[in-house]
N, C-alpha and C. Protein backbone atom coordinates (compact mmCIF):
# COMPACT_ATOMS: atom_id res chain seq x y z
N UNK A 1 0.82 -1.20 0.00
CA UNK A 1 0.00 0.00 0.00
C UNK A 1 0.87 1.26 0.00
N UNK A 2 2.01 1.20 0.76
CA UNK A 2 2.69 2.53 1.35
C UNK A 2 3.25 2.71 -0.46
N UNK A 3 4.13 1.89 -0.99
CA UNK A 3 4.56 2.26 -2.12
C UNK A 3 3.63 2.87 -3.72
N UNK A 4 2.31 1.45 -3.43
CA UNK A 4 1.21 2.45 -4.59
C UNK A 4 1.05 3.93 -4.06
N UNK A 5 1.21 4.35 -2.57
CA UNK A 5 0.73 5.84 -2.34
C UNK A 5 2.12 6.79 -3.09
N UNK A 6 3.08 6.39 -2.90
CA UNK A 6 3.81 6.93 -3.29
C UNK A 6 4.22 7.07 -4.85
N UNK A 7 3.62 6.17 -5.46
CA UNK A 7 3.82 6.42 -6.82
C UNK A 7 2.42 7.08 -7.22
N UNK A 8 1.24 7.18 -6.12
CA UNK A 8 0.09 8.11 -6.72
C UNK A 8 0.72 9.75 -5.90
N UNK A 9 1.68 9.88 -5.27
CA UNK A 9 1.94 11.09 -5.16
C UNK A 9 2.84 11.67 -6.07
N UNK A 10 3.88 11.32 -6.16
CA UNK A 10 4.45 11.31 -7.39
C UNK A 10 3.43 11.85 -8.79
N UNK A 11 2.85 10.80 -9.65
CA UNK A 11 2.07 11.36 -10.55
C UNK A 11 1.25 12.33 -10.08
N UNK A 12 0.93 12.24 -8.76
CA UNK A 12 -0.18 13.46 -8.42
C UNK A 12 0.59 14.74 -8.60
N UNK A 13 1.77 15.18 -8.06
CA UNK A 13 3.03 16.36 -7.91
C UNK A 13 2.94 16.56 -9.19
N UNK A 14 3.11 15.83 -10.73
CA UNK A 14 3.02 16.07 -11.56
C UNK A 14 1.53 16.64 -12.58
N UNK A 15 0.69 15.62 -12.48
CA UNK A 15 -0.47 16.26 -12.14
C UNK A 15 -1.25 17.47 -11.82
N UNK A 16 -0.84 18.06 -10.69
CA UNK A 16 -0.82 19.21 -10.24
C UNK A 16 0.12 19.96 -10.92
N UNK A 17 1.36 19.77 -11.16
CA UNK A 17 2.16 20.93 -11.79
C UNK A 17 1.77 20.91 -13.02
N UNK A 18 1.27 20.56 -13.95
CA UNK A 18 0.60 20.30 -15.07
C UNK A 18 -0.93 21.43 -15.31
N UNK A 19 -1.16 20.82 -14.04
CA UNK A 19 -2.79 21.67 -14.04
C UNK A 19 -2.47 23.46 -13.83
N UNK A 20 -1.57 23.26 -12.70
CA UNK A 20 -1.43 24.67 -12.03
C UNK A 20 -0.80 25.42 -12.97
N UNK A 21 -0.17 24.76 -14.01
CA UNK A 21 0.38 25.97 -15.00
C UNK A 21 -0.50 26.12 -16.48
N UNK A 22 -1.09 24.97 -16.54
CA UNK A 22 -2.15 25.06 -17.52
C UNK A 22 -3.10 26.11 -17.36
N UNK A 23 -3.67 25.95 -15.94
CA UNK A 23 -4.16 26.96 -15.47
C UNK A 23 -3.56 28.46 -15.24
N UNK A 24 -2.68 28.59 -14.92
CA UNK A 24 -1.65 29.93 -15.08
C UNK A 24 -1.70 30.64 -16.37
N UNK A 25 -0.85 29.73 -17.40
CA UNK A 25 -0.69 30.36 -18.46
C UNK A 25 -1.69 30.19 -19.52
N UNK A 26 -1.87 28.94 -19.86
CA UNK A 26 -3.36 28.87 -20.75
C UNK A 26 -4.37 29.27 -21.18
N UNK A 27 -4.78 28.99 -19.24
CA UNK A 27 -6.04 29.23 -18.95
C UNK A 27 -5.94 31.56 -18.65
N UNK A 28 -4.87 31.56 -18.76
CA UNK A 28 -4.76 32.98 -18.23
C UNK A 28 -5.54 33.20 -16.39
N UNK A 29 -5.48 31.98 -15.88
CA UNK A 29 -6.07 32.29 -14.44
C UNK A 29 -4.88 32.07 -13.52
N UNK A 30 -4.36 32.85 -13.26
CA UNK A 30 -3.07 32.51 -12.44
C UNK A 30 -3.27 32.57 -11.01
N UNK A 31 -3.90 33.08 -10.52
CA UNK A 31 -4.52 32.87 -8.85
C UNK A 31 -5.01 31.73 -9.09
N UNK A 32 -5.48 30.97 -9.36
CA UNK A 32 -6.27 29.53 -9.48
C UNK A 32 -5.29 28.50 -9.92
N UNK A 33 -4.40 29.15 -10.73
CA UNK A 33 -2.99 28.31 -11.04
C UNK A 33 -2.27 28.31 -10.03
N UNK A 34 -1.65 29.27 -9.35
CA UNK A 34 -1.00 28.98 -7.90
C UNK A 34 -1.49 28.20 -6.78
N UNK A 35 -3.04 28.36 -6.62
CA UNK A 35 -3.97 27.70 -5.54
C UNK A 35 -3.85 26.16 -6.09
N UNK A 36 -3.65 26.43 -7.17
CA UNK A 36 -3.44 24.52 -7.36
C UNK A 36 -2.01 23.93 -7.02
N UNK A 37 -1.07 24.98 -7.50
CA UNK A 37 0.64 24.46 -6.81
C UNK A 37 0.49 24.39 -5.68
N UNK A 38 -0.12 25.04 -4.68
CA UNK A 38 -0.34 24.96 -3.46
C UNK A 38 -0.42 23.78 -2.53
N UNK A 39 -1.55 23.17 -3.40
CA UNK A 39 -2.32 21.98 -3.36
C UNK A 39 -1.15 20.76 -3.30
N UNK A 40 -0.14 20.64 -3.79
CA UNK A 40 0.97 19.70 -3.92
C UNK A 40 1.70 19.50 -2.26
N UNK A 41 1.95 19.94 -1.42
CA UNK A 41 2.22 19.79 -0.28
C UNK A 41 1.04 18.77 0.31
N UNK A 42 0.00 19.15 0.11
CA UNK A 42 -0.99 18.03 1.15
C UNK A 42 -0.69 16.66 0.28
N UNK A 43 -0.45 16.55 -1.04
CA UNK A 43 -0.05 15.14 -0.97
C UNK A 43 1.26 14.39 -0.20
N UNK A 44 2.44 14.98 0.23
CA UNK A 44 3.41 14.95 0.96
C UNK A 44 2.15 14.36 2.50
N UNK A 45 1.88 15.38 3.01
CA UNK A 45 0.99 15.34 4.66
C UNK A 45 0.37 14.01 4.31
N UNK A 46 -0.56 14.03 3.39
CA UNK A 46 -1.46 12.70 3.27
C UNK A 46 0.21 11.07 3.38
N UNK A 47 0.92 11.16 2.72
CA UNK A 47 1.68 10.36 2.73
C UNK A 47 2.33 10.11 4.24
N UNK A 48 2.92 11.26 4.61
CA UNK A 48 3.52 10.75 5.76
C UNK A 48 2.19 10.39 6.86
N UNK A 49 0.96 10.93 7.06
CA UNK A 49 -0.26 10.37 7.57
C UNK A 49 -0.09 9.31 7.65
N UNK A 50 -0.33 8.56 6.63
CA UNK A 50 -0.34 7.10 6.33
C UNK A 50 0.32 6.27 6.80
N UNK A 51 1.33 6.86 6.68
CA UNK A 51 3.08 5.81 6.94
C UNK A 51 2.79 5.89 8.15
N UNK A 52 2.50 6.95 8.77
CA UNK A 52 2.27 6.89 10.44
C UNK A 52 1.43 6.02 10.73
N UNK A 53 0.21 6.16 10.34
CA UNK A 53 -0.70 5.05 10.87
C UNK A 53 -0.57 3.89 10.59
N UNK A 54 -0.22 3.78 9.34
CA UNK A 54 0.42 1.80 9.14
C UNK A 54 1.18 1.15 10.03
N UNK A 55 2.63 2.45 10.44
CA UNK A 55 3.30 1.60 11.54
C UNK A 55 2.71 1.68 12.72
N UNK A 56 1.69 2.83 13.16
CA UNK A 56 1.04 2.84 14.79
C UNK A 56 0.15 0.93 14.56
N UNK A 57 -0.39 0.61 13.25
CA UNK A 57 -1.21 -0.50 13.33
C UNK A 57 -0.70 -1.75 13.47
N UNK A 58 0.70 -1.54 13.20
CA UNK A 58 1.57 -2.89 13.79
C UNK A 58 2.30 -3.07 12.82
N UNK A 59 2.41 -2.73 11.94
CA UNK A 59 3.09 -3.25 10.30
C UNK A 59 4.62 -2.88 11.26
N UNK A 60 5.48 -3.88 10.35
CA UNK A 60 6.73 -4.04 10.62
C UNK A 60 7.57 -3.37 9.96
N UNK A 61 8.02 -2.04 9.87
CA UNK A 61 8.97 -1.63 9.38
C UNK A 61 9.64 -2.10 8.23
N UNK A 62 9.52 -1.02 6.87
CA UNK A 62 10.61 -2.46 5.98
C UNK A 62 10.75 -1.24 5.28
N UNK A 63 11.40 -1.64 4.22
CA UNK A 63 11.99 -0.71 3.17
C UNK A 63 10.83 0.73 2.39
N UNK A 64 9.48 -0.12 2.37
CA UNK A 64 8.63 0.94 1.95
C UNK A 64 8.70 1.84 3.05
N UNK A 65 8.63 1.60 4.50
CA UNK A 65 8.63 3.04 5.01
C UNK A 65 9.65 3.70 4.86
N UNK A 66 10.74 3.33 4.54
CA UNK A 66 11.98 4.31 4.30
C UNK A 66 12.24 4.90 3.26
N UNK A 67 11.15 4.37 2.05
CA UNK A 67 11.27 5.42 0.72
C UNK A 67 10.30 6.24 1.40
N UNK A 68 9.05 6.17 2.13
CA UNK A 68 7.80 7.10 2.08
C UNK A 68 8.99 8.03 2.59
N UNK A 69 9.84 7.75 3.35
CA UNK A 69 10.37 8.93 3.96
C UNK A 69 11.16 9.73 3.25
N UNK A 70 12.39 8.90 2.62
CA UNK A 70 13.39 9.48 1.77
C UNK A 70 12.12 10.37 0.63
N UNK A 71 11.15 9.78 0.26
CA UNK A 71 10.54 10.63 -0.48
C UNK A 71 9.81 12.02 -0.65
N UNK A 72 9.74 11.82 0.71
CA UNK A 72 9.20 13.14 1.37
C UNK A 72 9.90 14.10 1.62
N UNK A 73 11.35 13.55 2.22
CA UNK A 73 12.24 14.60 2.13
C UNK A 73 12.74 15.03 0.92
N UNK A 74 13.14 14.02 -0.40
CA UNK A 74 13.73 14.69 -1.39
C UNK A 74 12.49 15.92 -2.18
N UNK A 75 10.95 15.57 -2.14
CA UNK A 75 10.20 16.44 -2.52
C UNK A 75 9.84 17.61 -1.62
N UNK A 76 10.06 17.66 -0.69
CA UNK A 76 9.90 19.08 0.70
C UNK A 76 11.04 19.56 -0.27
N UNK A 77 12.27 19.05 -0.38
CA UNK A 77 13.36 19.92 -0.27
C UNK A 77 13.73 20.39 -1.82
N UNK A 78 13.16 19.72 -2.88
CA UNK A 78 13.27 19.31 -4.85
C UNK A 78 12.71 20.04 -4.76
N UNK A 79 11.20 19.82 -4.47
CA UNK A 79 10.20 20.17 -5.14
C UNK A 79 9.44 21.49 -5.70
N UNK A 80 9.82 22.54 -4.54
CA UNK A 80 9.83 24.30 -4.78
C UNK A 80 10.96 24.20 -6.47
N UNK A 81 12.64 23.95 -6.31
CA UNK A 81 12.80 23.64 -7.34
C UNK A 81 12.76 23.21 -8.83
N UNK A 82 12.31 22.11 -8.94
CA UNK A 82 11.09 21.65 -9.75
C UNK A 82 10.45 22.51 -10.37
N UNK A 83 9.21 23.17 -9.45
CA UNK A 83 8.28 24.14 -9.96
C UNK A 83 8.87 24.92 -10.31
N UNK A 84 9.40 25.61 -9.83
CA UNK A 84 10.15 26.66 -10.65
C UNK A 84 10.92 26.52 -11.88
N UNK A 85 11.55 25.31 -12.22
CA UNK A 85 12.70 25.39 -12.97
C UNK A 85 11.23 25.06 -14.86
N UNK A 86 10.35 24.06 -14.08
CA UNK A 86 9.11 23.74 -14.85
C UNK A 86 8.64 25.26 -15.72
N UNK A 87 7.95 25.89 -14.53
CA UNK A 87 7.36 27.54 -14.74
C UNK A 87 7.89 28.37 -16.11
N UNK A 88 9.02 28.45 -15.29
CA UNK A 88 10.22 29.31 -16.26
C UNK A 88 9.78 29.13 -17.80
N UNK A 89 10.22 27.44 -17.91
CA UNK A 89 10.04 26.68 -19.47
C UNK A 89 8.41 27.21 -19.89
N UNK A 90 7.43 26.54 -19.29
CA UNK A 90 6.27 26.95 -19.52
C UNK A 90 5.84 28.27 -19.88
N UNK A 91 6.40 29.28 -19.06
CA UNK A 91 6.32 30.90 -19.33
C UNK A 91 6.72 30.67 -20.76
N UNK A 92 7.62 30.87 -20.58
CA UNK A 92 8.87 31.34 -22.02
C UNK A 92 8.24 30.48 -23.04
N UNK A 93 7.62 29.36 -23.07
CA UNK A 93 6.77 28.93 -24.35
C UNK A 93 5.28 29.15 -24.76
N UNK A 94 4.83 29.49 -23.48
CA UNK A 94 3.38 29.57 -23.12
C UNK A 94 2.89 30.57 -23.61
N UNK A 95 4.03 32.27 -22.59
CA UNK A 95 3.02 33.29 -21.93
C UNK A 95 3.97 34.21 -22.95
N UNK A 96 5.02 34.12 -23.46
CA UNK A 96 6.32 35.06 -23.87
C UNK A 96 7.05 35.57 -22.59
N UNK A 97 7.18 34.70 -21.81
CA UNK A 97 8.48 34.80 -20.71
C UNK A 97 9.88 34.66 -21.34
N UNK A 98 10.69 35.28 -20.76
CA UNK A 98 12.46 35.39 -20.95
C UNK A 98 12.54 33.94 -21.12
N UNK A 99 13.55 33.98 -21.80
CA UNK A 99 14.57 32.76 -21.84
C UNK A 99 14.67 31.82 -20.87
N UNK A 100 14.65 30.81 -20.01
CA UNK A 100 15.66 30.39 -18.88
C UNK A 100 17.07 30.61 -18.75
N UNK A 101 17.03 30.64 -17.49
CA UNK A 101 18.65 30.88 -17.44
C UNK A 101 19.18 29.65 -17.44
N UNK A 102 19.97 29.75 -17.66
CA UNK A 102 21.26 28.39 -17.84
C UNK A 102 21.93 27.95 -16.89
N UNK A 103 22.78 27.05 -16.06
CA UNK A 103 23.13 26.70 -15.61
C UNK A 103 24.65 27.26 -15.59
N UNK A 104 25.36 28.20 -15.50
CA UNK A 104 27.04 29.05 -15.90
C UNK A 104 27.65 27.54 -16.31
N UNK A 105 28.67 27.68 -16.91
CA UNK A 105 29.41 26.03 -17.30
C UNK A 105 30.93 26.24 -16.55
N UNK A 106 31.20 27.49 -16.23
CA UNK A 106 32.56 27.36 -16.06
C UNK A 106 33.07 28.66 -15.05
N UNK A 107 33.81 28.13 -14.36
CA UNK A 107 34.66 29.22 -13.12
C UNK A 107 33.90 28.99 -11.97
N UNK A 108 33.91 30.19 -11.46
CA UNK A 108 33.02 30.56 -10.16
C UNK A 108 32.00 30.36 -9.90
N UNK A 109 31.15 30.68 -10.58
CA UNK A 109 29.79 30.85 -11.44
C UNK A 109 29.09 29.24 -11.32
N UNK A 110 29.86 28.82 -12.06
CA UNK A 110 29.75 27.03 -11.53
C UNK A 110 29.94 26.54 -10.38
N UNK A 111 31.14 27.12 -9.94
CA UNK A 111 31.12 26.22 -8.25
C UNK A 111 29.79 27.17 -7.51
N UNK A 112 29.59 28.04 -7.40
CA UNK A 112 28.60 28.18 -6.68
C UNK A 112 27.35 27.59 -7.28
N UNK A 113 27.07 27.65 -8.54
CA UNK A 113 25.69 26.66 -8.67
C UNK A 113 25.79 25.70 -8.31
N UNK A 114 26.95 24.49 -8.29
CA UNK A 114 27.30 23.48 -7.70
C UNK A 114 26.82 23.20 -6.66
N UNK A 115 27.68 24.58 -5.49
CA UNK A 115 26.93 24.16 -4.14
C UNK A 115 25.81 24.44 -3.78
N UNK A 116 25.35 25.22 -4.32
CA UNK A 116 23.70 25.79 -4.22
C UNK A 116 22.77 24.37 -4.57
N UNK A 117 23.25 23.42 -5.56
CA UNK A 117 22.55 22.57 -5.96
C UNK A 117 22.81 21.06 -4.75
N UNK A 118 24.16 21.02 -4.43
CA UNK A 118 24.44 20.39 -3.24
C UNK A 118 23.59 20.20 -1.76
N UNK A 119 23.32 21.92 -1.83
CA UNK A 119 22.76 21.90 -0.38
C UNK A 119 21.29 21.52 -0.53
N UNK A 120 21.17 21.75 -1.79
CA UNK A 120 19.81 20.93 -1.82
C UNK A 120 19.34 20.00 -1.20
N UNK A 121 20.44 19.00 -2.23
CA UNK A 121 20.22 17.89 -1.79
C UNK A 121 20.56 17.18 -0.67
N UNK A 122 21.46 17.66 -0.03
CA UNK A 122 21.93 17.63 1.05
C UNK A 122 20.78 17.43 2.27
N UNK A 123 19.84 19.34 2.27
CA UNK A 123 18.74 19.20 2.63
C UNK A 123 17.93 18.17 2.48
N UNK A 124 17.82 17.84 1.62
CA UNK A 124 17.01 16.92 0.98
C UNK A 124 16.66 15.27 1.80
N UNK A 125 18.34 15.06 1.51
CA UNK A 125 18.75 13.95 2.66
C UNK A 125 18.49 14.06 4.37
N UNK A 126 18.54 15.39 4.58
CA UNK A 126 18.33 15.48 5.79
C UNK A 126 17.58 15.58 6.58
N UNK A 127 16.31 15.77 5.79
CA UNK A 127 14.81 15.90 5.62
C UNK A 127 14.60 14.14 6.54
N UNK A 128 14.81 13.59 5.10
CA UNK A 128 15.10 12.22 5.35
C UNK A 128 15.76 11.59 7.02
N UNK A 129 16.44 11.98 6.81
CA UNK A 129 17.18 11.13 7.89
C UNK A 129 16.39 11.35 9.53
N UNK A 130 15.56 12.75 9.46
CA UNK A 130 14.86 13.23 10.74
C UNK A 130 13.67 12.03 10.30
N UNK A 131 13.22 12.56 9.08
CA UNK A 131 11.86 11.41 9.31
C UNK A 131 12.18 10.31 9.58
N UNK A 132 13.09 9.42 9.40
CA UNK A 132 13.58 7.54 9.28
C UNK A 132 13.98 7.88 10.73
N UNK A 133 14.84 8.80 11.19
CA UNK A 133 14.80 9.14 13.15
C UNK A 133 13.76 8.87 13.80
N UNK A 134 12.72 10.17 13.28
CA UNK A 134 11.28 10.14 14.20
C UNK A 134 10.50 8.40 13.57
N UNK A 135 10.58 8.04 12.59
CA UNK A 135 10.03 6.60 12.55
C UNK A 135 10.69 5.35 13.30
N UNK A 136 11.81 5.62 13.47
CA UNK A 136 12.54 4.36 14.31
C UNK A 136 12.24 4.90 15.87
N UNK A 137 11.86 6.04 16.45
CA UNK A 137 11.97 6.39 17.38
C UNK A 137 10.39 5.95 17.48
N UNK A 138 9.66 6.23 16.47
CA UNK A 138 8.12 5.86 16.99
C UNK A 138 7.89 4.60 17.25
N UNK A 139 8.91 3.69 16.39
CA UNK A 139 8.63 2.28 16.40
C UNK A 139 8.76 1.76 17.51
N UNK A 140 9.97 2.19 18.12
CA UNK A 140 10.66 1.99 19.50
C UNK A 140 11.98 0.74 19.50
N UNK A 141 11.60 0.13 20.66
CA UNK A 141 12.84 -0.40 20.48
C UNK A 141 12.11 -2.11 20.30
N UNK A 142 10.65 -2.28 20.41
CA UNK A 142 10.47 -3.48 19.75
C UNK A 142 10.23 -4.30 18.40
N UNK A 143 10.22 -2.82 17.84
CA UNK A 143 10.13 -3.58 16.30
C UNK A 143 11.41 -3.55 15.62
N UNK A 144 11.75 -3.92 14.56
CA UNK A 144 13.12 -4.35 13.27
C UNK A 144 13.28 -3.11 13.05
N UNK A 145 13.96 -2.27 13.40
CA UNK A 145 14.36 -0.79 12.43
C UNK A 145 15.33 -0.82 11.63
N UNK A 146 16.16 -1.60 10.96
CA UNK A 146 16.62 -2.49 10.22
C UNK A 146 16.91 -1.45 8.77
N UNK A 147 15.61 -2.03 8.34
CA UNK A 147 15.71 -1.40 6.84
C UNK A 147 15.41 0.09 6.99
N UNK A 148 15.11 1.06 7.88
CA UNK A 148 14.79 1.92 8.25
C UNK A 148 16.23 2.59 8.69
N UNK A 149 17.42 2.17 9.28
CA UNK A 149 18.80 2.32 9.52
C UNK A 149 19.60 1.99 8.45
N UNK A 150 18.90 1.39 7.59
CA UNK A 150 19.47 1.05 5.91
C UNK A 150 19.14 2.38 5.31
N UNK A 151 18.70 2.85 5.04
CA UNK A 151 17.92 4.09 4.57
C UNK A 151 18.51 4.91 4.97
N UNK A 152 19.20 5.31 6.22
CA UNK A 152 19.65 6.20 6.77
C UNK A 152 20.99 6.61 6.21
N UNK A 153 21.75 4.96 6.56
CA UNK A 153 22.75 4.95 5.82
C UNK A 153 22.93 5.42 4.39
N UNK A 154 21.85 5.47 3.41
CA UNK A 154 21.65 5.56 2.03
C UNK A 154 22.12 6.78 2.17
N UNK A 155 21.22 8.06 2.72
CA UNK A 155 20.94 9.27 3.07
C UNK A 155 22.31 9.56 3.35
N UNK A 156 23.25 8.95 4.31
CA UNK A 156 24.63 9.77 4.44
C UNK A 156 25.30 9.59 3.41
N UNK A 157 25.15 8.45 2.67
CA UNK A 157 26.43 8.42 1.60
C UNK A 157 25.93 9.23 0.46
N UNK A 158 24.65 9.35 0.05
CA UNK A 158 24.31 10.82 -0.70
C UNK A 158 24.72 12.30 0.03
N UNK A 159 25.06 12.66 1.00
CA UNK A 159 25.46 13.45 1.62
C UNK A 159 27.11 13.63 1.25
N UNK A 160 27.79 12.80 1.93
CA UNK A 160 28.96 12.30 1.17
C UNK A 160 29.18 12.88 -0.34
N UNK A 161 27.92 12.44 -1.46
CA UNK A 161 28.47 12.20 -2.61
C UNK A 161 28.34 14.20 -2.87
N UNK A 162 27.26 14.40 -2.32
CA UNK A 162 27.09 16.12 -3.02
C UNK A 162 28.35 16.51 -2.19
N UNK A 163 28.70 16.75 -1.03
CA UNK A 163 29.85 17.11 -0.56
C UNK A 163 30.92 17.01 -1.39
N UNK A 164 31.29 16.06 -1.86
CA UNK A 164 32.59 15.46 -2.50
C UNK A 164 32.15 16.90 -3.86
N UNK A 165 31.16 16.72 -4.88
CA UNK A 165 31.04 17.63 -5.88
C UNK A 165 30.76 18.94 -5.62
N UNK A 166 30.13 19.06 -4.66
CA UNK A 166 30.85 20.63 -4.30
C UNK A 166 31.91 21.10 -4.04
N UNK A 167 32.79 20.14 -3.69
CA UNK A 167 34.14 20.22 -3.16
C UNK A 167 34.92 20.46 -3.97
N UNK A 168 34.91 19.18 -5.29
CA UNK A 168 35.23 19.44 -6.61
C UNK A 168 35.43 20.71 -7.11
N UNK A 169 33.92 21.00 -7.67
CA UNK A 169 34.35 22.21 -8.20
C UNK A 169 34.17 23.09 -7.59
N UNK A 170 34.71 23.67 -6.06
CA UNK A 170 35.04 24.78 -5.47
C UNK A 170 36.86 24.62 -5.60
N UNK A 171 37.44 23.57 -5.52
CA UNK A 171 38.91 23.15 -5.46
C UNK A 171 39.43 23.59 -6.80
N UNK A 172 38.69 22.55 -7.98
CA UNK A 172 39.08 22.81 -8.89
C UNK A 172 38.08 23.07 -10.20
N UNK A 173 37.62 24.50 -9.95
CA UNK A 173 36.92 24.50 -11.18
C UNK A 173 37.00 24.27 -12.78
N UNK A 174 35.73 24.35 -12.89
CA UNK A 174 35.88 24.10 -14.83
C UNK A 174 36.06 25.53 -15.09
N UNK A 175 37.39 24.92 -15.93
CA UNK A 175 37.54 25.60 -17.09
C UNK A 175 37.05 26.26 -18.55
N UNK A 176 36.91 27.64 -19.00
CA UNK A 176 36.62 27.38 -19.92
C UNK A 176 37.16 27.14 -21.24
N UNK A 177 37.33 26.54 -21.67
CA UNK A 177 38.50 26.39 -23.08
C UNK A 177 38.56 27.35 -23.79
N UNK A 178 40.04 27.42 -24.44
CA UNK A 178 40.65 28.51 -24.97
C UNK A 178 39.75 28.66 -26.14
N UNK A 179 39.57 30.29 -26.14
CA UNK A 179 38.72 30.54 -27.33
C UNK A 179 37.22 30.47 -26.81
N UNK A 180 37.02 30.31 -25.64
CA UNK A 180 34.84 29.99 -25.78
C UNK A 180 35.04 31.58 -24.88
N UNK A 181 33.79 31.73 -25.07
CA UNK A 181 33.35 32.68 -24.32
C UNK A 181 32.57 33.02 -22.49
C-alpha cells in the first residue's frame, strides 16, 4: 500500500504541476494556477499520515517506510525547485516569458551553482534522515528498524556524494577552453 501511495503522489506532484500551470498560463487564471501548486504539499501530509498510521497499526517496518520517507524529504526539499525550474520553461513557451537561465558552465559561477545545488540535496537527505529518526523512534525499540537504519545509511552516503562535488568544483573549477566565451 505505502509504495502504490507513493507512486500516486508522485504522478499526483506532476499532475498538479501540469494543471497549475495550464491553469496559469493557458487558462490565463493565475490565482487559481497557484492555488493549485499549493495543493501539492498536502499530498506529501497525506503520505507521511499514512506511513504513520500503518506503523502505529503494527506493520513491521521495511523498506517501503523508508522510501515514504526518503521521499518526502527529497520532494519538501526538490520540489519548490522543480516548480520553478518547470514555470520558467512553460512561461517562455506559453506566456512570452524570458529565456531560462542556464546553468554558468565554467569558473566561479559554476562552483557556486554546484553548491547551491548540493545543499539541496543535502537538505534533501536530511529531511530524510529526521523522518527515518522520528520513525525508528516511533517504532521503538520493539520492532526491526533495520531497513529503516538502511535508509539512513543511504541518506549519508548521498550526503557524502554532493559534498565530494561541491568540493570538486570549489577546489578545482571548470575551465573554460581557450577561445569559448
Amino acid at each position: 500500500m505505502i509504495v502504490t501511495l507513493i507512486i500516486i503522489c508522485e504522478v499526483g506532484f506532476w499532475v498538479l504541476l501540469a494543471g497549475g500551470l495550464a491553469l496559469r498560463y493557458l487558462a490565463k487564471m493565475p490565482r487559481t494556477g497557484a492555488a493549485v501548486l499549493l495543493m501539492e504539499p498536502l499530498l506529501e501530509v497525506v503520505l507521511l499520515v499514512v506511513t504513520a498510521v500503518d506503523l502505529k497499526n503494527g506493520a513491521e517496518p521495511d523498506w517501503k517506510h523508508g522510501l515514504a520517507a526518503v521521499y518526502i524529504g527529497f520532494t519538501v526539499a526538490l520540489g519548490h525547485r522543480t516548480i520553478k525550474w518547470v514555470d520558467a520553461r512553460v512561461a517562455h513557451r506559453f506566456a512570452g516569458g524570458p529565456v531560462p537561465e542556464r546553468a554558468p558552465k565554467y569558473g566561479t559561477a559554476r562552483a557556486v551553482h554546484e553548491r547551491k545545488v548540493a545543499g539541496q540535496w543535502i537538505l534533501a537527505a536530511v529531511i530524510a534522515l529526521g523522518l527515518l529518526q522520528a520513525a525508528v523512534w516511533y517504532v521503538g525499540g520493539d520492532g526491526d528498524v533495520g531497513s529503516l537504519r538502511m535508509w539512513q545509511q543511504k541518506m549519508l552516503i548521498a550526503i557524502g556524494i554532493n559534498v565530494i562535488i561541491a568540493a570538486r568544483y570549489t577546489v578545482f573549477p571548470k575551465r573554460a577552453p581557450v577561445g569559448a566565451r
